[in-house]
C-alpha atoms as a PDB file:
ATOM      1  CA  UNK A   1      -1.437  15.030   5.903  1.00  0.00           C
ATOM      2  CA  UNK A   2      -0.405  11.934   3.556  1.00  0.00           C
ATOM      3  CA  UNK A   3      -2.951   9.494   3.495  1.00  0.00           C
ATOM      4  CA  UNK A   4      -1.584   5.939   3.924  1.00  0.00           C
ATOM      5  CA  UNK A   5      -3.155   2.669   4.914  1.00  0.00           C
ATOM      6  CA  UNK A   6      -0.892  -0.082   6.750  1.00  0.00           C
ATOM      7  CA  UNK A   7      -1.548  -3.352   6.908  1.00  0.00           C
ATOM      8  CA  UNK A   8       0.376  -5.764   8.889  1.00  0.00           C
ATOM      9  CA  UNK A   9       0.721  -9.606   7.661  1.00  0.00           C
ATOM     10  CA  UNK A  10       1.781 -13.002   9.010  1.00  0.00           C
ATOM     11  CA  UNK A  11       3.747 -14.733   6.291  1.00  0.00           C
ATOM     12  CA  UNK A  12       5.704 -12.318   4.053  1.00  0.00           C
ATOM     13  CA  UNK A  13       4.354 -14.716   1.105  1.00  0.00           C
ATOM     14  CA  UNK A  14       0.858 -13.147   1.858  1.00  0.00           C
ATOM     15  CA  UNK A  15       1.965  -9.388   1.767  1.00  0.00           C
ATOM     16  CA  UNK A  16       4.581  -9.738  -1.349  1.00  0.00           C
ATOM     17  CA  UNK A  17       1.084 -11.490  -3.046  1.00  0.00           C
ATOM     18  CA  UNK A  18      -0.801  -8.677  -1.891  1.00  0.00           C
ATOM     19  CA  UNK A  19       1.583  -5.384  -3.451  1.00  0.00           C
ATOM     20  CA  UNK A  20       1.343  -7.305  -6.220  1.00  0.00           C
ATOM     21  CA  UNK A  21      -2.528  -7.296  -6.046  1.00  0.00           C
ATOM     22  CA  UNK A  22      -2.246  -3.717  -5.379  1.00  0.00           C
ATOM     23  CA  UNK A  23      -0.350  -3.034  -8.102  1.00  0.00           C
ATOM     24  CA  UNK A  24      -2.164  -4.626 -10.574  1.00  0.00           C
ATOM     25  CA  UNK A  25      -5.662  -2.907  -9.474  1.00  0.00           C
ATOM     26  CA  UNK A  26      -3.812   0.049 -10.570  1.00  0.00           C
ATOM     27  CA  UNK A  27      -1.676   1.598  -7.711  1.00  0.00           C
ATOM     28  CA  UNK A  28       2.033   2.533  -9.241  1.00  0.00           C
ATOM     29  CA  UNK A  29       4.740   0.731  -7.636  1.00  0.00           C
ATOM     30  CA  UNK A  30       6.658   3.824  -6.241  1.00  0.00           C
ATOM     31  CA  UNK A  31       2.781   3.957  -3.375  1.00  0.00           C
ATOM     32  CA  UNK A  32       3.446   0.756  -2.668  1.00  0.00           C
ATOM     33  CA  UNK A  33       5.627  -0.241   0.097  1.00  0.00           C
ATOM     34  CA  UNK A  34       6.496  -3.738   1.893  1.00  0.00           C
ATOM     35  CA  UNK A  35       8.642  -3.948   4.347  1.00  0.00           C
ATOM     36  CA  UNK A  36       9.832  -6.607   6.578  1.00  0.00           C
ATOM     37  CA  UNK A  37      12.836  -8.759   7.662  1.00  0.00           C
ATOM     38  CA  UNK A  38      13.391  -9.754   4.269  1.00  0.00           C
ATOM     39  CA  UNK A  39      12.803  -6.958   2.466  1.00  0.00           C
ATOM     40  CA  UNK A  40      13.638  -3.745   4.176  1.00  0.00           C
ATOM     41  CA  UNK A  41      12.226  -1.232   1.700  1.00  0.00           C
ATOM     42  CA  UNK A  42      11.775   2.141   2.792  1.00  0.00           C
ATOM     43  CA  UNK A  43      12.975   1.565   5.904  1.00  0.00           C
ATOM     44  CA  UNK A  44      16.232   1.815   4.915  1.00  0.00           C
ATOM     45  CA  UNK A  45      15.784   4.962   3.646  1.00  0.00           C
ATOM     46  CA  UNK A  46      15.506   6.286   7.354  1.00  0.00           C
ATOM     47  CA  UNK A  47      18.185   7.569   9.675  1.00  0.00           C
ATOM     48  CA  UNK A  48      19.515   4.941  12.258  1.00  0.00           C
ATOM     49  CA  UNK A  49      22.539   2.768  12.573  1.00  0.00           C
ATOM     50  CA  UNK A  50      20.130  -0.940  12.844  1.00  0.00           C
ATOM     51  CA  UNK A  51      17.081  -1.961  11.422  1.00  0.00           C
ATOM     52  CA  UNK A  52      15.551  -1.463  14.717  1.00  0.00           C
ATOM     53  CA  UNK A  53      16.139   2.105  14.481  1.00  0.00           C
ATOM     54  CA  UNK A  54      14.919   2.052  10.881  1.00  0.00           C
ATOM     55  CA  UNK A  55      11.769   0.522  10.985  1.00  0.00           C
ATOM     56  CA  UNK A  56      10.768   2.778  13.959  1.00  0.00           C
ATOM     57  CA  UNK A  57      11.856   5.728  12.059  1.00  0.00           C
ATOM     58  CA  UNK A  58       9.881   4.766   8.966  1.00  0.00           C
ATOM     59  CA  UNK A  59       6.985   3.719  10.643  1.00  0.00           C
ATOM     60  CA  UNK A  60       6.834   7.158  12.776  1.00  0.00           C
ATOM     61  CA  UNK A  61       7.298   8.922   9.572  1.00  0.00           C
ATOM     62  CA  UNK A  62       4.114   7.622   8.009  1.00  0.00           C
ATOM     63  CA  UNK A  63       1.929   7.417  11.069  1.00  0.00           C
ATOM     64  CA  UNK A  64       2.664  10.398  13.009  1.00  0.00           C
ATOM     65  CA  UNK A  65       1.771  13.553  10.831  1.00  0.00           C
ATOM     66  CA  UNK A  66       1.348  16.803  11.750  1.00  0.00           C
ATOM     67  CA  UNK A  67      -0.079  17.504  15.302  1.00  0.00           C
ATOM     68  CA  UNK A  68      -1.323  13.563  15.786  1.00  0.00           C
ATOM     69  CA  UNK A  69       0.319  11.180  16.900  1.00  0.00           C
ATOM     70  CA  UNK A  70      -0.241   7.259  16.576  1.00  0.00           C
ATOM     71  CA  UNK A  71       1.397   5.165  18.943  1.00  0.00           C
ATOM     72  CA  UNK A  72       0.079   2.142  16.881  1.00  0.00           C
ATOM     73  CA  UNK A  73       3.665   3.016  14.936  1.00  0.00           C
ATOM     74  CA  UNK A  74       5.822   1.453  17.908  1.00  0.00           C
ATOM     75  CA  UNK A  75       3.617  -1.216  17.536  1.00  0.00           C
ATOM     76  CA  UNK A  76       3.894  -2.036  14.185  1.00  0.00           C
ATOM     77  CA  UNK A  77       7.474  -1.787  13.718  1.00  0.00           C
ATOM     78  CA  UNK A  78       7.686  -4.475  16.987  1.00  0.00           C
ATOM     79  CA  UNK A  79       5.880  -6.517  14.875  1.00  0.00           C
ATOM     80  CA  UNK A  80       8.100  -6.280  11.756  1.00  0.00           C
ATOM     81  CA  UNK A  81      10.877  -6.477  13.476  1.00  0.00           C
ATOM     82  CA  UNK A  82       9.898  -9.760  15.057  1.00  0.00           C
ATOM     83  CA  UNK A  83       8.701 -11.443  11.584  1.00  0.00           C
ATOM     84  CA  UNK A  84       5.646  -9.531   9.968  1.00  0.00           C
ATOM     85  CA  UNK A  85       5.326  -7.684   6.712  1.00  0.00           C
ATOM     86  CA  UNK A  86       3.704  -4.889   6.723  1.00  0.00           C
ATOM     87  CA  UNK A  87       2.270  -2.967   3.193  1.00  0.00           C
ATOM     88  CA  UNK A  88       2.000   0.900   3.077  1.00  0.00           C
ATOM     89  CA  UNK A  89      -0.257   2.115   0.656  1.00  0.00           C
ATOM     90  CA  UNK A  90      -0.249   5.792  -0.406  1.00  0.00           C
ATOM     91  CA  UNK A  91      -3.904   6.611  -2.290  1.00  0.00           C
ATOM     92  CA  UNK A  92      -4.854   9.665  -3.307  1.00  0.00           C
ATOM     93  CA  UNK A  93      -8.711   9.384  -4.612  1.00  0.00           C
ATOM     94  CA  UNK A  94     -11.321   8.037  -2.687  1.00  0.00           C
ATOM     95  CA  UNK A  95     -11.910   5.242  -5.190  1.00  0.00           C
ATOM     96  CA  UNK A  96      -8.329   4.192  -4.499  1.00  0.00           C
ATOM     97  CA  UNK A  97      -8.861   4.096  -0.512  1.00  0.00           C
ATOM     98  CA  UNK A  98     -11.518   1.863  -1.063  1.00  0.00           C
ATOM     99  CA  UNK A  99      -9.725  -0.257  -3.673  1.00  0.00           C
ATOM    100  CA  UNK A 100      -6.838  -0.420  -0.980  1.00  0.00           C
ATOM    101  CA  UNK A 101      -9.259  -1.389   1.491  1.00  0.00           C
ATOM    102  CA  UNK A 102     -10.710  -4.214  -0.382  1.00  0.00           C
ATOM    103  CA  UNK A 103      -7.498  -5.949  -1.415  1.00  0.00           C
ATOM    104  CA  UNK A 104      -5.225  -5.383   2.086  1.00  0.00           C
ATOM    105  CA  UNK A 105      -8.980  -6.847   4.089  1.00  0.00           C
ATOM    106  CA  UNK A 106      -9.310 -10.161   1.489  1.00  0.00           C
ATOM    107  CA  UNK A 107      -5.565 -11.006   2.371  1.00  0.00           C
ATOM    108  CA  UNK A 108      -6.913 -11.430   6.267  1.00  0.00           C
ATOM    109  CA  UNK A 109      -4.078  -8.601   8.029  1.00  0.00           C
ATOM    110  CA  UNK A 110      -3.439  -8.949  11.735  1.00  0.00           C
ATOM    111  CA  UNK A 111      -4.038  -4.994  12.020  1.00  0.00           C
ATOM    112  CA  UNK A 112      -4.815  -2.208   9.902  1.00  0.00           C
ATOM    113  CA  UNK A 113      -3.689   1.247  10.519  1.00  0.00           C
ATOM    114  CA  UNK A 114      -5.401   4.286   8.512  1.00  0.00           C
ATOM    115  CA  UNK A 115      -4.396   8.219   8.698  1.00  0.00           C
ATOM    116  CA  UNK A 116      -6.608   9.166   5.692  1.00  0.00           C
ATOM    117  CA  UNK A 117      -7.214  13.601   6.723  1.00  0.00           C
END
């Protein structure tokens, strides 16, 4: 599995300031991913003729690896779709999950989602 962390924000304000937080502690731009109604990201990377279909997609890709499955990925991409941001973060140490952890939990997210094995 891919270890990612997703946080899901209120204002998009707060989760643009917080990839750029990450970003600065270190964590290149291509494992760091916002996506919301204003900025798309990823998401549009994914297979689907809407943004609904998108964000699901994306959201399923990064949540629902190998024999798991997280239904906290509907969730989320309800919640984007309706006017949160939500920041992916891809670390690959254990120094950077709890770097990660630190900035996304200062910023005050509405829910956290972690498949870190």
């Amino acid at each position: 599995m891919t270890p990612v962390i997703v946080a899901l924000f209120d204002d998009y304000g707060i989760a643009d300031r917080v990839r750029t937080e990450l970003v600065a502690g270190g964590f290149p731009t291509d494992r760091v991913e916002l996506t919301s109604l204003m900025e798309t990201g990823q998401a549009d990377a994914q297979p689907g003729d809407a943004f609904v279909a998108r964000v699901a997609n994306y959201f399923h890709t990064l949540l629902d690896q190998g024999e798991e499955f997280h239904g906290n990925a509907d969730a989320i991409a309800r919640r984007v779709r309706r006017g949160n941001s939500a920041i992916a973060v891809h670390p690959r140490f254990d120094y950077e999950i709890e770097s990660a952890r630190q900035i996304l939990h200062r910023n005050h997210p509405v829910a956290v989602e972690e498949i870190l094995q």
